[in-house]
Protein backbone atom coordinates (compact mmCIF):
# COMPACT_ATOMS: atom_id res chain seq x y z
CA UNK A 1 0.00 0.00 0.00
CA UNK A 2 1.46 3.45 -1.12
CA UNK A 3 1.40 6.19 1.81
CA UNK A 4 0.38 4.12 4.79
CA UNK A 5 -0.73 6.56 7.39
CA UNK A 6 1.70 5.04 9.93
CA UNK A 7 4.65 4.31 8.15
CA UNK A 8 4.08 7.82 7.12
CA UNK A 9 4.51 9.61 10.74
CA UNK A 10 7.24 6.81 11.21
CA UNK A 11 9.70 8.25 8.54
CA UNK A 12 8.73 11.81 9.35
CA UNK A 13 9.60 11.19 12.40
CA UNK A 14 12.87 9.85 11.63
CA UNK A 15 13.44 12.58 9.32
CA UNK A 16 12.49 15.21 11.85
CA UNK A 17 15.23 13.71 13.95
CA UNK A 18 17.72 13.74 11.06
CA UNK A 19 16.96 17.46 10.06
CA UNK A 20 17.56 18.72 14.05
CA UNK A 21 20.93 16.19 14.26
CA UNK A 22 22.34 17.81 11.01
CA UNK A 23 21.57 21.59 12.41
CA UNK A 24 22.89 20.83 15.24
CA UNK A 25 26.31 18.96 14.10
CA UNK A 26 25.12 15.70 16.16
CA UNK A 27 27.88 13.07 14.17
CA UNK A 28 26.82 10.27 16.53
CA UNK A 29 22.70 10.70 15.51
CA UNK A 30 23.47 11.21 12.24
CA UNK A 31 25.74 7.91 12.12
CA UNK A 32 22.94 6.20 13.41
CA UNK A 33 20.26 7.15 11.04
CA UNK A 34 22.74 6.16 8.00
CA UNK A 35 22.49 2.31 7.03
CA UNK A 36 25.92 0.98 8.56
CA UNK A 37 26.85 -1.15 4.92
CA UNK A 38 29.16 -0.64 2.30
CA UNK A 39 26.49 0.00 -0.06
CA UNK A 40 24.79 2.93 1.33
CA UNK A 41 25.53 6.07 -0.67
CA UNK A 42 25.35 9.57 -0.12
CA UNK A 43 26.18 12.35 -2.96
CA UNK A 44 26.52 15.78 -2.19
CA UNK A 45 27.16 18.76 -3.31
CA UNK A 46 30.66 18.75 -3.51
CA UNK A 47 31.54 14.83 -2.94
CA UNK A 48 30.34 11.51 -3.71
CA UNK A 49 30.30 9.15 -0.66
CA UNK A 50 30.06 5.15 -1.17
CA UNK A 51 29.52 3.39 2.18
CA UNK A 52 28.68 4.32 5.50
CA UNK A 53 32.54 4.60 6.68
CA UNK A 54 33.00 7.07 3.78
CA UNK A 55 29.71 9.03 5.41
CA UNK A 56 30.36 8.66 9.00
CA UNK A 57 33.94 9.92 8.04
CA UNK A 58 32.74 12.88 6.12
CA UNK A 59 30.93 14.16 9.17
CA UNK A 60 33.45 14.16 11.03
CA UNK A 61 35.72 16.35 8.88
CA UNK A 62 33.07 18.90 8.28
CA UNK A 63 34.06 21.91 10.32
CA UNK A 64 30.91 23.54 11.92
CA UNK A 65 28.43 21.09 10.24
CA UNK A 66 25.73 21.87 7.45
CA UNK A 67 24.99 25.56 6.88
CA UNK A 68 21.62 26.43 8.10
CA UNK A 69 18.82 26.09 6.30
CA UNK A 70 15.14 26.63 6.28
CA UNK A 71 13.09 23.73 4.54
CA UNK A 72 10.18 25.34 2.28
CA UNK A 73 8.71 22.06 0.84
CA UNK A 74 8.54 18.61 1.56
CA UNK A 75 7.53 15.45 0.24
CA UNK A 76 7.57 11.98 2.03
CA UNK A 77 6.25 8.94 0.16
CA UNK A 78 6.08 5.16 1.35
CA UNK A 79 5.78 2.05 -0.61
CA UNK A 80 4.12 -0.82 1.84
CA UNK A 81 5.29 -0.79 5.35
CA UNK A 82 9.67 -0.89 5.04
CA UNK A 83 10.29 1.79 2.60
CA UNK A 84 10.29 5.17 1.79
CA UNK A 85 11.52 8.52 0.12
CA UNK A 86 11.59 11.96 1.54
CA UNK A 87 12.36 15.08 -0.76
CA UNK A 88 12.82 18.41 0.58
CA UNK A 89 13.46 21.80 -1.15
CA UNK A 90 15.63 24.43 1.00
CA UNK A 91 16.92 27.72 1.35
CA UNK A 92 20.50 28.14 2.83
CA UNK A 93 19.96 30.98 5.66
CA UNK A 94 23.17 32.84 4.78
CA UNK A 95 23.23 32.44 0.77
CA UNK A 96 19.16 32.32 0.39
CA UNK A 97 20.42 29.50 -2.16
CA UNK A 98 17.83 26.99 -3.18
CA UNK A 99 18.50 23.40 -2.43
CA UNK A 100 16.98 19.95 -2.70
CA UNK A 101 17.70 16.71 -0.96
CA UNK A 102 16.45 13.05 -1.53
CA UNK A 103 16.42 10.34 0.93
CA UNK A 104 15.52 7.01 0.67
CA UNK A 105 14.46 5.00 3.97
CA UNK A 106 14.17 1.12 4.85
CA UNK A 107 13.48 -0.31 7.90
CA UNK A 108 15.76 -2.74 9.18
CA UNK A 109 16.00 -4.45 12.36
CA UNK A 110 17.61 -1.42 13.72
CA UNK A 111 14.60 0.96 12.64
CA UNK A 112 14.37 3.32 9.83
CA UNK A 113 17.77 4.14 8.60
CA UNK A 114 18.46 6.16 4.91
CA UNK A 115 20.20 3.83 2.57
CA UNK A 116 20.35 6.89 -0.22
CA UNK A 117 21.03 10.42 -0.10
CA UNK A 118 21.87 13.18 -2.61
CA UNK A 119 22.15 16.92 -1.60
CA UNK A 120 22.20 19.39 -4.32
CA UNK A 121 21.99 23.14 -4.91
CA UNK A 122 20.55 24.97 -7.59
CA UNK A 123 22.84 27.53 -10.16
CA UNK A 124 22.37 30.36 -9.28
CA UNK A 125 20.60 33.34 -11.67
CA UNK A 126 21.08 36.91 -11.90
């Protein structure tokens, strides 16, 4: 069944918990909302990330965390009970530069964890 009501407020939820661990620089929440495997991918906007060492390790590194951000759309869909994809489009607080960023979700034994990412940003136009 497409858009189950509860599998619905399960991976907003978890997304809701991923968008306040990424503003606020939390590496060890983060970690644990990423699929722990060596195929779990994450591109972003400046690097492409292939397993969950190469994510967890990119975290790390980052110096201050994600720039701020204000989210002006989103979009969470499930297929069935164990799977789902959240988009979002965003404005960057300091640059006012649009944004979009895809997730997709399964639930494993360990909850809802993303198994796909890609964070992009718009050209900008004068």
């Amino acid at each position: 069944m497409m858009n189950d009501p509860v599998t619905l407020a399960e991976v907003a939820a978890a997304f809701e918990r991923y968008e306040a661990a990424l503003m606020a620089n939390d590496i060890d929440t983060l970690s644990e909302l990423f699929h722990d495997s060596p195929h779990t991918v994450r591109f972003g906007v400046g690097e492409n990330l292939f397993g969950f060492v190469a994510i967890r390790e990119f975290r790390a590194a980052r110096t201050g965390g994600s720039p701020e951000r204000d989210i002006t759309r989103r979009v969470i869909t499930s297929f069935g009970t164990d799977f789902a994809v959240t988009h979002i489009e965003f404005l960057r607080q300091a640059s006012r530069q649009v944004g979009r960023q895809s997730q997709t979700w399964a639930r494993t034994d360990d909850g809802w964890k993303i198994v796909s990412a890609h964070v992009s940003l718009m050209a900008s136009h004068s």
